[in-house]
PDB file of N, CA and C in Angstrom:
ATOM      1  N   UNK A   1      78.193  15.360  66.145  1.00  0.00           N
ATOM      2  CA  UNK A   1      78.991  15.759  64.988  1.00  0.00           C
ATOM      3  C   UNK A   1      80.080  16.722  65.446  1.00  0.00           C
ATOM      4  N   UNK A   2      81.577  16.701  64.966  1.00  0.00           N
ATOM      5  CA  UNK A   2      82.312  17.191  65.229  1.00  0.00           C
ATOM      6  C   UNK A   2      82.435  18.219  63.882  1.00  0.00           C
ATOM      7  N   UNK A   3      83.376  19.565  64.581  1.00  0.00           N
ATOM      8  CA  UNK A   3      83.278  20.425  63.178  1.00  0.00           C
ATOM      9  C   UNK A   3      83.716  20.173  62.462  1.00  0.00           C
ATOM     10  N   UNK A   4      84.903  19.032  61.682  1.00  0.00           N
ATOM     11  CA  UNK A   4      85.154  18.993  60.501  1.00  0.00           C
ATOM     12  C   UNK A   4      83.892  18.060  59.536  1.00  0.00           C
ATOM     13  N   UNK A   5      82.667  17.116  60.598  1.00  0.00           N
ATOM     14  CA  UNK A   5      81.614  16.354  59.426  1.00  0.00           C
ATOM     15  C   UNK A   5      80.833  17.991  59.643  1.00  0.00           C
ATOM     16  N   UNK A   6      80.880  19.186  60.351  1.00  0.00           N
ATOM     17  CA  UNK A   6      79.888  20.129  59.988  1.00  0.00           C
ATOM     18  C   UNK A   6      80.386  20.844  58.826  1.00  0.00           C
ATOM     19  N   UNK A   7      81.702  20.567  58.473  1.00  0.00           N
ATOM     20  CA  UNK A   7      82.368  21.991  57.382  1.00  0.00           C
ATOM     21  C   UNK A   7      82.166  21.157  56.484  1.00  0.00           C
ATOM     22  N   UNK A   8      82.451  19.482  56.258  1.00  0.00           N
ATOM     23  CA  UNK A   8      82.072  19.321  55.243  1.00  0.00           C
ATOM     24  C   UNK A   8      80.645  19.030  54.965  1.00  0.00           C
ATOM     25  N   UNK A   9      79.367  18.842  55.685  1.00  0.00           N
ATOM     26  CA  UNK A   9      78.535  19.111  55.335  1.00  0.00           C
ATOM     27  C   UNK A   9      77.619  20.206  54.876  1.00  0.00           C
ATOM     28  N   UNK A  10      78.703  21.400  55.584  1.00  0.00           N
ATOM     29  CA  UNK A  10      78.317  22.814  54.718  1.00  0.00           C
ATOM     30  C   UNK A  10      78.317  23.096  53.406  1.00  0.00           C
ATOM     31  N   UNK A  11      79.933  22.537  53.236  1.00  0.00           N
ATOM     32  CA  UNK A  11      80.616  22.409  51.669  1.00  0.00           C
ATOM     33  C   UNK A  11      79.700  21.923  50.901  1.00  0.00           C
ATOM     34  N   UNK A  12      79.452  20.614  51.055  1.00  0.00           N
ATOM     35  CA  UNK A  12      78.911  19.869  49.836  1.00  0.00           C
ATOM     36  C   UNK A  12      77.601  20.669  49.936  1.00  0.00           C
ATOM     37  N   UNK A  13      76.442  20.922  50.803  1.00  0.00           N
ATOM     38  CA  UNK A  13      75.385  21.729  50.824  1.00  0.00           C
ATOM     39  C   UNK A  13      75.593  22.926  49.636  1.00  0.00           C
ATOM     40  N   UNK A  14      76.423  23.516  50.165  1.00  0.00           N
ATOM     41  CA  UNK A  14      76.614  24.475  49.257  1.00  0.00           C
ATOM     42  C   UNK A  14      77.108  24.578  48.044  1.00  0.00           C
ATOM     43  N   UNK A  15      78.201  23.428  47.912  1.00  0.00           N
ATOM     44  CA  UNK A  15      78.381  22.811  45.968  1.00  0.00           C
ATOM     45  C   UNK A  15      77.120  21.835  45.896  1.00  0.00           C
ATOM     46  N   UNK A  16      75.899  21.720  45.910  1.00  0.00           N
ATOM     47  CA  UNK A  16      75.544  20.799  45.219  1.00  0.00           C
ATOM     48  C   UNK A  16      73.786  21.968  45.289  1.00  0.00           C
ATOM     49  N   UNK A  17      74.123  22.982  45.661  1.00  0.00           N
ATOM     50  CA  UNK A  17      72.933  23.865  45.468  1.00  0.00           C
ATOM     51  C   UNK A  17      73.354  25.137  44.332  1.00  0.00           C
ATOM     52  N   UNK A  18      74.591  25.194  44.164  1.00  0.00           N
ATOM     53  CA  UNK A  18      75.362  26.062  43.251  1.00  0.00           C
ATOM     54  C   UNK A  18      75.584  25.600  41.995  1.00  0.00           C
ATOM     55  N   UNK A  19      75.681  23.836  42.379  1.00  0.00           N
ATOM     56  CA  UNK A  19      75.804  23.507  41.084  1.00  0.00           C
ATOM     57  C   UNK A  19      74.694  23.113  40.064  1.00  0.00           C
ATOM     58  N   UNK A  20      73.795  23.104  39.802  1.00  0.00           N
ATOM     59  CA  UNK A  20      72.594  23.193  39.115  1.00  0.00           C
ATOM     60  C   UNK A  20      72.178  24.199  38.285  1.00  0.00           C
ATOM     61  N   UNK A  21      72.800  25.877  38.728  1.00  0.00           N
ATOM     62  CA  UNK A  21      72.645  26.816  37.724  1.00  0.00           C
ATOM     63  C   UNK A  21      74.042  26.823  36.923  1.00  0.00           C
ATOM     64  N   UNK A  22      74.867  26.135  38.042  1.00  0.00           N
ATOM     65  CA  UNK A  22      76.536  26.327  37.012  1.00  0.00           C
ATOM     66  C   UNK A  22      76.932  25.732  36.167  1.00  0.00           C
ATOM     67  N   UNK A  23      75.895  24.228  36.511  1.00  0.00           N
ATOM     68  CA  UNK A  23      76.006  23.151  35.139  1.00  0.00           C
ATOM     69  C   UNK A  23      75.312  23.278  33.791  1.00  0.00           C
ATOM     70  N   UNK A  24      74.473  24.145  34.186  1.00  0.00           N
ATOM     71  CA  UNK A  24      72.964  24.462  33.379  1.00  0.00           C
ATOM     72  C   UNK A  24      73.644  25.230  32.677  1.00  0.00           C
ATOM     73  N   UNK A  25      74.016  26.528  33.150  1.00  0.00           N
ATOM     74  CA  UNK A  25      75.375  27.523  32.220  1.00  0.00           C
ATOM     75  C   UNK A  25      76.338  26.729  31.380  1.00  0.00           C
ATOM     76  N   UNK A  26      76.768  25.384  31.933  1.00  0.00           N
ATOM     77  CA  UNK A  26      77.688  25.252  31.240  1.00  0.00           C
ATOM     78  C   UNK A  26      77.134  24.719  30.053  1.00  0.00           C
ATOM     79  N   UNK A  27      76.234  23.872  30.298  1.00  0.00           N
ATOM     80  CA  UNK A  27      75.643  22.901  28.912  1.00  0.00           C
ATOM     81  C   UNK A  27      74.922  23.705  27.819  1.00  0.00           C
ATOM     82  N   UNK A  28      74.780  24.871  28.468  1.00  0.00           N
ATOM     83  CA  UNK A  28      74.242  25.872  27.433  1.00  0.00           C
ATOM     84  C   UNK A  28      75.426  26.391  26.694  1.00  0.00           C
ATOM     85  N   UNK A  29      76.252  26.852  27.180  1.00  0.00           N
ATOM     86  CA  UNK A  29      77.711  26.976  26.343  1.00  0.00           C
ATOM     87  C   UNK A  29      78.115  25.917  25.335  1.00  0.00           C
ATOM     88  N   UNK A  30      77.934  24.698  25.566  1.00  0.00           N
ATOM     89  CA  UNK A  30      78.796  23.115  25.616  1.00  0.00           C
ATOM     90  C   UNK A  30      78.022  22.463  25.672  1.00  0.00           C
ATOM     91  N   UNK A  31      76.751  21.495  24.617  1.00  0.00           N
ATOM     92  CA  UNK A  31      76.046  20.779  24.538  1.00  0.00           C
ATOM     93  C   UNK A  31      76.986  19.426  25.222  1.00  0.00           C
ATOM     94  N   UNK A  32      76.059  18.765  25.878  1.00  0.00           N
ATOM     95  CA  UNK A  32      76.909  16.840  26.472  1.00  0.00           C
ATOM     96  C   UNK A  32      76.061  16.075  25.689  1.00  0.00           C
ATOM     97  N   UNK A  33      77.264  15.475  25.206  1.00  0.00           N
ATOM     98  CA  UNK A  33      76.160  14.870  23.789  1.00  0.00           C
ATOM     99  C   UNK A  33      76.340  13.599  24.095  1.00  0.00           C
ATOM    100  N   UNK A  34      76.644  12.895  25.422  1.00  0.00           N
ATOM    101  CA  UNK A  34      77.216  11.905  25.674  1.00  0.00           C
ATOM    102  C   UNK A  34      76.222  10.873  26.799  1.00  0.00           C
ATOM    103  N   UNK A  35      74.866  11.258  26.708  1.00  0.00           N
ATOM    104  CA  UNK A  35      73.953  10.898  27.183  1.00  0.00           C
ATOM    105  C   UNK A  35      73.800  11.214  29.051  1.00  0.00           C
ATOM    106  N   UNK A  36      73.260  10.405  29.473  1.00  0.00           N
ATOM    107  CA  UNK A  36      72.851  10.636  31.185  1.00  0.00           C
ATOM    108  C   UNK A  36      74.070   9.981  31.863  1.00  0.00           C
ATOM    109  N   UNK A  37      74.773   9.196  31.590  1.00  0.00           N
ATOM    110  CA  UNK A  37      76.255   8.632  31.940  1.00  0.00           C
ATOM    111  C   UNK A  37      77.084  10.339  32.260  1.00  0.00           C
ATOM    112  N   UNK A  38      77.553  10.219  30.914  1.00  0.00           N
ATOM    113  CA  UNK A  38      78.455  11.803  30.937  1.00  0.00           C
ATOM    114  C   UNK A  38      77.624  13.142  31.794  1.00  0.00           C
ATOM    115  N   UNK A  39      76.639  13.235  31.676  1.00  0.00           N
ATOM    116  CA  UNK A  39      75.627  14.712  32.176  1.00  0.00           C
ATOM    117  C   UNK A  39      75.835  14.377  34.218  1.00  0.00           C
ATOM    118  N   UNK A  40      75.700  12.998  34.420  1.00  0.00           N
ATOM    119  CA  UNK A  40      76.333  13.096  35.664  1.00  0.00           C
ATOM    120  C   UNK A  40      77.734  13.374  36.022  1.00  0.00           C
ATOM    121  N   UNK A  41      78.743  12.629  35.409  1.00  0.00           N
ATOM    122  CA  UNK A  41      79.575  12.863  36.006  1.00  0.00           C
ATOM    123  C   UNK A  41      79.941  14.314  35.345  1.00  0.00           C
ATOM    124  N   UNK A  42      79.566  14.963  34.769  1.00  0.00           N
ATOM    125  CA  UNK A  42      79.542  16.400  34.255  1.00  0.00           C
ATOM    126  C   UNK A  42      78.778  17.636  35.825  1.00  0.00           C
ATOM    127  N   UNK A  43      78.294  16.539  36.260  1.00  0.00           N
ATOM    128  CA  UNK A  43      77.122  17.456  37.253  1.00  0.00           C
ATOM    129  C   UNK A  43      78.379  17.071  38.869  1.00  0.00           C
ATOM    130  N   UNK A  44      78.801  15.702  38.606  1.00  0.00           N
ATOM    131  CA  UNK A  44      79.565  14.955  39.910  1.00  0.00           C
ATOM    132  C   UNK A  44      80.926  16.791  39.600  1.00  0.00           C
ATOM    133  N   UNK A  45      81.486  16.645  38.760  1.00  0.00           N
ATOM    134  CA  UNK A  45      82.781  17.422  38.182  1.00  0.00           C
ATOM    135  C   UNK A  45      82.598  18.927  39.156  1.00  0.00           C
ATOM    136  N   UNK A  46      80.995  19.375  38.687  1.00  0.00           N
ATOM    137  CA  UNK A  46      81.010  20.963  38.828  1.00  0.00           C
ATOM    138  C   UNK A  46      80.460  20.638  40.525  1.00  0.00           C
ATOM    139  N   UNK A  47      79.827  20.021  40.841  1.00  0.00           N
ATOM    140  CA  UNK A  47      79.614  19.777  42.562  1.00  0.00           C
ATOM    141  C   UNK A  47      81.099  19.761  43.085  1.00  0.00           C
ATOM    142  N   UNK A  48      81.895  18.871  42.734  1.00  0.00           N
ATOM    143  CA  UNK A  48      83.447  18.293  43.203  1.00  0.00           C
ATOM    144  C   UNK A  48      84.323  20.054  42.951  1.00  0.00           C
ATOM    145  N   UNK A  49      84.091  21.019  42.370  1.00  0.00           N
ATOM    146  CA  UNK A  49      84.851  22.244  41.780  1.00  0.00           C
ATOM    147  C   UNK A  49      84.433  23.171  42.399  1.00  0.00           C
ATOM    148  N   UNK A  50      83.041  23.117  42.893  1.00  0.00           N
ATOM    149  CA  UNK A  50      82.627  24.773  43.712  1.00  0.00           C
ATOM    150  C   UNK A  50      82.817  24.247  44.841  1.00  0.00           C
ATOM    151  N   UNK A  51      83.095  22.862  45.203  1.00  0.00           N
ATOM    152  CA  UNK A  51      83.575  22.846  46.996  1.00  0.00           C
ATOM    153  C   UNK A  51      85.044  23.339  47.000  1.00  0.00           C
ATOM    154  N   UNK A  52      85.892  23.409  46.621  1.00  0.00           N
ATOM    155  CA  UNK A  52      87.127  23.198  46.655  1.00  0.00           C
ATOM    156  C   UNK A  52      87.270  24.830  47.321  1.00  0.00           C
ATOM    157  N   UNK A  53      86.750  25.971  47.028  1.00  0.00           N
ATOM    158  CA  UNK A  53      87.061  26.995  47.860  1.00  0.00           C
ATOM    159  C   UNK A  53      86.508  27.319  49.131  1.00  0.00           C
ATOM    160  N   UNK A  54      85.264  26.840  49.356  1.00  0.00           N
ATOM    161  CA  UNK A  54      84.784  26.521  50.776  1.00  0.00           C
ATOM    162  C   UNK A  54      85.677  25.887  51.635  1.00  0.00           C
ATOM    163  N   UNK A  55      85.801  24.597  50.973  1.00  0.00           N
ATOM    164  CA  UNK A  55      86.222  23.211  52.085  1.00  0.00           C
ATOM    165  C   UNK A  55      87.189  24.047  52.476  1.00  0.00           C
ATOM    166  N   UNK A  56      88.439  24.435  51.599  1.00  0.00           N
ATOM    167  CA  UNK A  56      89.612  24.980  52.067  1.00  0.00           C
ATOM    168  C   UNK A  56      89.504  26.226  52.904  1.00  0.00           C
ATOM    169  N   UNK A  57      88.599  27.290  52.612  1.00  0.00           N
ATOM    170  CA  UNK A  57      88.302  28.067  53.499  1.00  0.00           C
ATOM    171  C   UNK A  57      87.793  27.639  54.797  1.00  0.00           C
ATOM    172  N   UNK A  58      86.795  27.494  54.852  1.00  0.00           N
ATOM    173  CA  UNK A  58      86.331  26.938  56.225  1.00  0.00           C
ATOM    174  C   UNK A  58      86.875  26.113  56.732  1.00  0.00           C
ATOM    175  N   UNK A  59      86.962  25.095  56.604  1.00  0.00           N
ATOM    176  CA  UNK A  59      88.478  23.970  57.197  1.00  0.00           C
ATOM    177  C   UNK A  59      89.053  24.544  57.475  1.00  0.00           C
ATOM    178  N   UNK A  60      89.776  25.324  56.782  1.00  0.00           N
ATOM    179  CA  UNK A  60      91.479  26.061  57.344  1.00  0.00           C
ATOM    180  C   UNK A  60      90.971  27.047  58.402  1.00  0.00           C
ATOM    181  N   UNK A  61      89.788  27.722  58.759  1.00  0.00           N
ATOM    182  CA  UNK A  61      89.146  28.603  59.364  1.00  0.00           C
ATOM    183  C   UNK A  61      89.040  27.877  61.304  1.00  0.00           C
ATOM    184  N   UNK A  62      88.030  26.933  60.762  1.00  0.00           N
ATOM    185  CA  UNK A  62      87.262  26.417  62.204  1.00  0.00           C
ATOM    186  C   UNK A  62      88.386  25.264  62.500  1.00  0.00           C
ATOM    187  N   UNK A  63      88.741  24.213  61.310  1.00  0.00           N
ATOM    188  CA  UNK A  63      89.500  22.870  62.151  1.00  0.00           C
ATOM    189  C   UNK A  63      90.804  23.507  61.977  1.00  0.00           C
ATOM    190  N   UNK A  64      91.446  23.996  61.201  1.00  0.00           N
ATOM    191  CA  UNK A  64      92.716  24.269  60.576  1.00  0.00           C
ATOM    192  C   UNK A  64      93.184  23.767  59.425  1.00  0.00           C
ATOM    193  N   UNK A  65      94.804  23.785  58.755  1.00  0.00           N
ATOM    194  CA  UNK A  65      95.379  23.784  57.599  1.00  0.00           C
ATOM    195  C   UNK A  65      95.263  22.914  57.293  1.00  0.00           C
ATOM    196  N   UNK A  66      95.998  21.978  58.191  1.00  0.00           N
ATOM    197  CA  UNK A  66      95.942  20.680  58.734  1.00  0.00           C
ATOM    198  C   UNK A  66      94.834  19.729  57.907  1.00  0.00           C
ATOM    199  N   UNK A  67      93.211  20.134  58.138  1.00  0.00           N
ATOM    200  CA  UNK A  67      92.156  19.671  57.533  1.00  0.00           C
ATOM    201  C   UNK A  67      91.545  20.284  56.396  1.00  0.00           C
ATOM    202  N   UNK A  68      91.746  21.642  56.413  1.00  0.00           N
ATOM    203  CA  UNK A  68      91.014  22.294  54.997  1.00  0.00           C
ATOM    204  C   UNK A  68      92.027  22.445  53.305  1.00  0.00           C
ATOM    205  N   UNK A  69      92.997  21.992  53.935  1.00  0.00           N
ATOM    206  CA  UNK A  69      94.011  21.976  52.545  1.00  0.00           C
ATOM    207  C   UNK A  69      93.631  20.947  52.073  1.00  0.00           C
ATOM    208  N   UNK A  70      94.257  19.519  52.504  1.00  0.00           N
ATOM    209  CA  UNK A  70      93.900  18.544  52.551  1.00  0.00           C
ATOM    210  C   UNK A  70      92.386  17.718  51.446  1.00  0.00           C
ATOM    211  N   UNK A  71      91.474  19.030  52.403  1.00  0.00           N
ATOM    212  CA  UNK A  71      90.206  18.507  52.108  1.00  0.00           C
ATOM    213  C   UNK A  71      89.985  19.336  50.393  1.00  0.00           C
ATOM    214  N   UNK A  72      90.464  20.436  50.579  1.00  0.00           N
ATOM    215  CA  UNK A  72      90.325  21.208  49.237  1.00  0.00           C
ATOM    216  C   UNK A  72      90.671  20.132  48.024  1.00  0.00           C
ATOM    217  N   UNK A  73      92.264  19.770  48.517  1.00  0.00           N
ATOM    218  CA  UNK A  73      92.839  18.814  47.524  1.00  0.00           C
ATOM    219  C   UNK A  73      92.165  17.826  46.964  1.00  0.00           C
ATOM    220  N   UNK A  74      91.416  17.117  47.499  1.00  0.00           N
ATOM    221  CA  UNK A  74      90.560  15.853  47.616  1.00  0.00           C
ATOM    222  C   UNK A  74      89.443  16.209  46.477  1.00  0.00           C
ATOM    223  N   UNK A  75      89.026  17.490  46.819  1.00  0.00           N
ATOM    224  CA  UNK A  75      87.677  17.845  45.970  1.00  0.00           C
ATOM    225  C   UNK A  75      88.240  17.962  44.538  1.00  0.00           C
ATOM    226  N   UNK A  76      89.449  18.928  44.415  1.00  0.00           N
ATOM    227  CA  UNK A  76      90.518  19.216  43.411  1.00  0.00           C
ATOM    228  C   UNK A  76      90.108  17.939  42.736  1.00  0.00           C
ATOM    229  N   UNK A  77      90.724  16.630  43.743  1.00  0.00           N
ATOM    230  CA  UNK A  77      91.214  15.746  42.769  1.00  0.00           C
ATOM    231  C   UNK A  77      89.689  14.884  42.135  1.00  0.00           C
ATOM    232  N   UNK A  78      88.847  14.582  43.179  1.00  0.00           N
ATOM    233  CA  UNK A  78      87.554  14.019  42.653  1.00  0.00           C
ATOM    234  C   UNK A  78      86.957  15.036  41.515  1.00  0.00           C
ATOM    235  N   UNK A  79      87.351  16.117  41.479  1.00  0.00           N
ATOM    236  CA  UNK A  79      86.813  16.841  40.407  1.00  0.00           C
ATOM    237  C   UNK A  79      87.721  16.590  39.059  1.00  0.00           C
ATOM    238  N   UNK A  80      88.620  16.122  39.040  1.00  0.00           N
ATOM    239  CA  UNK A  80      89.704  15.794  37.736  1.00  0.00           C
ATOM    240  C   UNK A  80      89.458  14.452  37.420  1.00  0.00           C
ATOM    241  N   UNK A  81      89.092  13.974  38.510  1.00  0.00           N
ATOM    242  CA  UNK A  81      88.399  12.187  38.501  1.00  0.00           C
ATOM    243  C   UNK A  81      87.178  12.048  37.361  1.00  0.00           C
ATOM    244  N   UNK A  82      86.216  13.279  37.960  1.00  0.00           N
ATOM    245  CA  UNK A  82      85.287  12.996  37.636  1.00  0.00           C
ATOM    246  C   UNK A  82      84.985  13.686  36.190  1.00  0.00           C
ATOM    247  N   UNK A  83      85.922  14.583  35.641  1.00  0.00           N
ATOM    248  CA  UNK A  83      86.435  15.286  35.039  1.00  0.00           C
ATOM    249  C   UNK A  83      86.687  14.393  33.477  1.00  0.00           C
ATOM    250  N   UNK A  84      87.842  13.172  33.784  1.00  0.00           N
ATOM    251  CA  UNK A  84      88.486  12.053  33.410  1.00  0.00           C
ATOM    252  C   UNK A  84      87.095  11.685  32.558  1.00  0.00           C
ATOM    253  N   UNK A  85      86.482  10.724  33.867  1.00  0.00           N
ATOM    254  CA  UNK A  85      85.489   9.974  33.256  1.00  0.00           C
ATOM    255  C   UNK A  85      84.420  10.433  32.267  1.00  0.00           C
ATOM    256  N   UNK A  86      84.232  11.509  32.504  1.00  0.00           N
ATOM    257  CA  UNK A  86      83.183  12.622  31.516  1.00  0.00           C
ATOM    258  C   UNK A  86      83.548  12.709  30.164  1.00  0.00           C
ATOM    259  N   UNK A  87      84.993  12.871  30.085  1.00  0.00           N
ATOM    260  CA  UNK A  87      86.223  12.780  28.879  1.00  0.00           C
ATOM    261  C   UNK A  87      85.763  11.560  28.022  1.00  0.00           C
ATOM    262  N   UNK A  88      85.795  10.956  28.713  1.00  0.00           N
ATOM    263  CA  UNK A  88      85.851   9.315  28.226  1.00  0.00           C
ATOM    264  C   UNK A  88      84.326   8.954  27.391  1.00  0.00           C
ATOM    265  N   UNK A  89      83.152   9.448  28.295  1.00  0.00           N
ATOM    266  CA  UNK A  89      82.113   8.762  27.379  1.00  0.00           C
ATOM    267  C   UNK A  89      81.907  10.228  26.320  1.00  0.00           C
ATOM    268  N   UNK A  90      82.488  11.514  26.812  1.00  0.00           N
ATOM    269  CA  UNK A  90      82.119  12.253  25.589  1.00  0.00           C
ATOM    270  C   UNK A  90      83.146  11.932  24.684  1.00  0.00           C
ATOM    271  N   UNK A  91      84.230  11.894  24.550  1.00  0.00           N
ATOM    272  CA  UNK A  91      84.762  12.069  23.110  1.00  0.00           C
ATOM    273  C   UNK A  91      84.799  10.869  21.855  1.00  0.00           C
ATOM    274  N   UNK A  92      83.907   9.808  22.342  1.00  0.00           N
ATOM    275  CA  UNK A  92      83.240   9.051  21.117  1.00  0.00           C
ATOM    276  C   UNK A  92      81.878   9.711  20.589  1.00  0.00           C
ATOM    277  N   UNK A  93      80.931  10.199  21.472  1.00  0.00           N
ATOM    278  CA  UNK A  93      79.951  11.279  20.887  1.00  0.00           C
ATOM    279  C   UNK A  93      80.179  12.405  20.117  1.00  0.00           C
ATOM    280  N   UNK A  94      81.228  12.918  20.887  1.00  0.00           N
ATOM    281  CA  UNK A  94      81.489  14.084  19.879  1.00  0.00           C
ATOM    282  C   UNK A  94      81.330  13.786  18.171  1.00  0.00           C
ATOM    283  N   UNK A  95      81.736  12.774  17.705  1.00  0.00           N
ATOM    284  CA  UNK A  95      81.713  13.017  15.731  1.00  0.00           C
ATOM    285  C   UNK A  95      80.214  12.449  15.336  1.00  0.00           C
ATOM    286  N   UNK A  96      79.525  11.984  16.420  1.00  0.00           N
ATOM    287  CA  UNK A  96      78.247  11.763  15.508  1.00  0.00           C
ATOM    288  C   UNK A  96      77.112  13.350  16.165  1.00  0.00           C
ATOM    289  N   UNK A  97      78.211  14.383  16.042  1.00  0.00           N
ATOM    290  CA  UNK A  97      77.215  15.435  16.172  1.00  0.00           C
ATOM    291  C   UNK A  97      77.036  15.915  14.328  1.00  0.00           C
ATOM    292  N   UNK A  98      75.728  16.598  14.420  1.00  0.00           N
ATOM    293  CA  UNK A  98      75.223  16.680  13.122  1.00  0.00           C
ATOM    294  C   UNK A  98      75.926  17.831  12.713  1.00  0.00           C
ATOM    295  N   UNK A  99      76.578  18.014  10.691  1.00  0.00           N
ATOM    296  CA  UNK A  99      76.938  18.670  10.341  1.00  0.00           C
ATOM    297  C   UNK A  99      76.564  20.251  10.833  1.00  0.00           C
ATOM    298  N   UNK A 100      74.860  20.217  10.766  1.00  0.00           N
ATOM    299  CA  UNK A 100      74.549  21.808  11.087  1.00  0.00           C
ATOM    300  C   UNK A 100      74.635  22.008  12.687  1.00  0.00           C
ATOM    301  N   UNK A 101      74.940  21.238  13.550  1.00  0.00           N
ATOM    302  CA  UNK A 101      75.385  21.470  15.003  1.00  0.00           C
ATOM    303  C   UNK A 101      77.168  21.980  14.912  1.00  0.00           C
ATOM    304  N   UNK A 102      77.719  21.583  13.946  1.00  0.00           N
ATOM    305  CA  UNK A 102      79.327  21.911  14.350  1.00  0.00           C
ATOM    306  C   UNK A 102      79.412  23.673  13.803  1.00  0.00           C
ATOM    307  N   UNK A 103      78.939  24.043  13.338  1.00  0.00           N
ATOM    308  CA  UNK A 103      79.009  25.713  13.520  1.00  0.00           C
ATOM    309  C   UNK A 103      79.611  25.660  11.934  1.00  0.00           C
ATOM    310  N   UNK A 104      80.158  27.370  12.230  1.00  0.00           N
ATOM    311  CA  UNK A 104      80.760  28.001  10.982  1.00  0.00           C
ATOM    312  C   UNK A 104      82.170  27.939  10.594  1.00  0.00           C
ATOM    313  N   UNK A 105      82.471  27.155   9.115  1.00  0.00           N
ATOM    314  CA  UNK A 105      84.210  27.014   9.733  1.00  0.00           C
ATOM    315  C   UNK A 105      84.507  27.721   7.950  1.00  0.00           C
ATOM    316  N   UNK A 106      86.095  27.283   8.145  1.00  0.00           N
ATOM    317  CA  UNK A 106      86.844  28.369   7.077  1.00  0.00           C
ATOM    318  C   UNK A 106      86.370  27.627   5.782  1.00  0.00           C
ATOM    319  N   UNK A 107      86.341  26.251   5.801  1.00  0.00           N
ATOM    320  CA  UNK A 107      85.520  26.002   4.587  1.00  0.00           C
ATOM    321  C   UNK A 107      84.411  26.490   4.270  1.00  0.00           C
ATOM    322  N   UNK A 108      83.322  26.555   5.155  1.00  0.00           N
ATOM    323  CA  UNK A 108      81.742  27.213   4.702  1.00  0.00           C
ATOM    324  C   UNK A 108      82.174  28.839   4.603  1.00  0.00           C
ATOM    325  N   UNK A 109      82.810  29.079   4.939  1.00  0.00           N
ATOM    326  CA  UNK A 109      83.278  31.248   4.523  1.00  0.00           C
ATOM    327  C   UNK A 109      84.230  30.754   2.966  1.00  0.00           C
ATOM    328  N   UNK A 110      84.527  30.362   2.700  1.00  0.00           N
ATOM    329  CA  UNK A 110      85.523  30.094   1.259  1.00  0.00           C
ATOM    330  C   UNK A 110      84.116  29.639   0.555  1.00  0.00           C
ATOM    331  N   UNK A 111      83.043  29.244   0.406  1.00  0.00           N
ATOM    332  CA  UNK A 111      82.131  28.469  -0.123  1.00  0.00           C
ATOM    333  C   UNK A 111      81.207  29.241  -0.267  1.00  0.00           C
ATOM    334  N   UNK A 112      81.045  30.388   0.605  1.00  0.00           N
ATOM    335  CA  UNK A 112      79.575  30.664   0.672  1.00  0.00           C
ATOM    336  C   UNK A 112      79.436  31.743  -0.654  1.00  0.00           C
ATOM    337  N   UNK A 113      80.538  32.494  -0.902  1.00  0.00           N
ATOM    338  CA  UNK A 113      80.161  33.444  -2.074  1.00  0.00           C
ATOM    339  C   UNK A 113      80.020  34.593  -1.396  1.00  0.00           C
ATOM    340  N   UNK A 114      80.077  34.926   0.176  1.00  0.00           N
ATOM    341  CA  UNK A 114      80.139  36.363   0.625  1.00  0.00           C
ATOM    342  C   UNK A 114      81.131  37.033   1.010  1.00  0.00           C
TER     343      UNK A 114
END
């Protein structure tokens, strides 16, 4: 193995052990109501997003600019890829979320009498 399959096998090591509490955070913020389709590429998105400062660091570090820009970009972009596709199977889920899941809005404060 040459050092750029070791930097990127660091990278992804390290986005895909980071990403499990970062996705977990997120879905707790942001229910995915878009079944096991969307929750991956939701999981592909945040793996593809915490490499992007490694790869570029370390790349640009051990191989050079040359390889860690490059490689940053790539993650950048598989993360907007994967980003895309997530888009796609959530925003037909989104309206069959249940009235008492969409929260508090200016109609229910005009309504409520408080």
């Amino acid at each position: 193995m040459d050092r750029a399959q070791v930097i990127i096998a660091i990278t992804l090591l390290f986005a895909a052990i980071a990403s499990f509490p970062t996705a977990q955070r997120s879905k707790k913020q942001l229910a995915v109501y878009g079944g096991m389709a969307a929750e991956v590429f939701h999981h592909l998105s945040t793996i593809a997003y915490l490499a992007i400062i490694p790869a570029g660091l370390l790349g640009s570090l051990f191989v050079g600019p040359a390889f860690g820009v490059p490689l940053a970009l790539g993650f950048l972009a598989l993360a907007f890829i994967a980003l895309f596709f997530y888009a796609i199977i959530e925003k037909p889920a989104r309206p069959l979320i249940a009235d008492s899941e969409r929260g508090w809005t200016q109609e229910d404060a005009r309504t409520s009498g408080l």
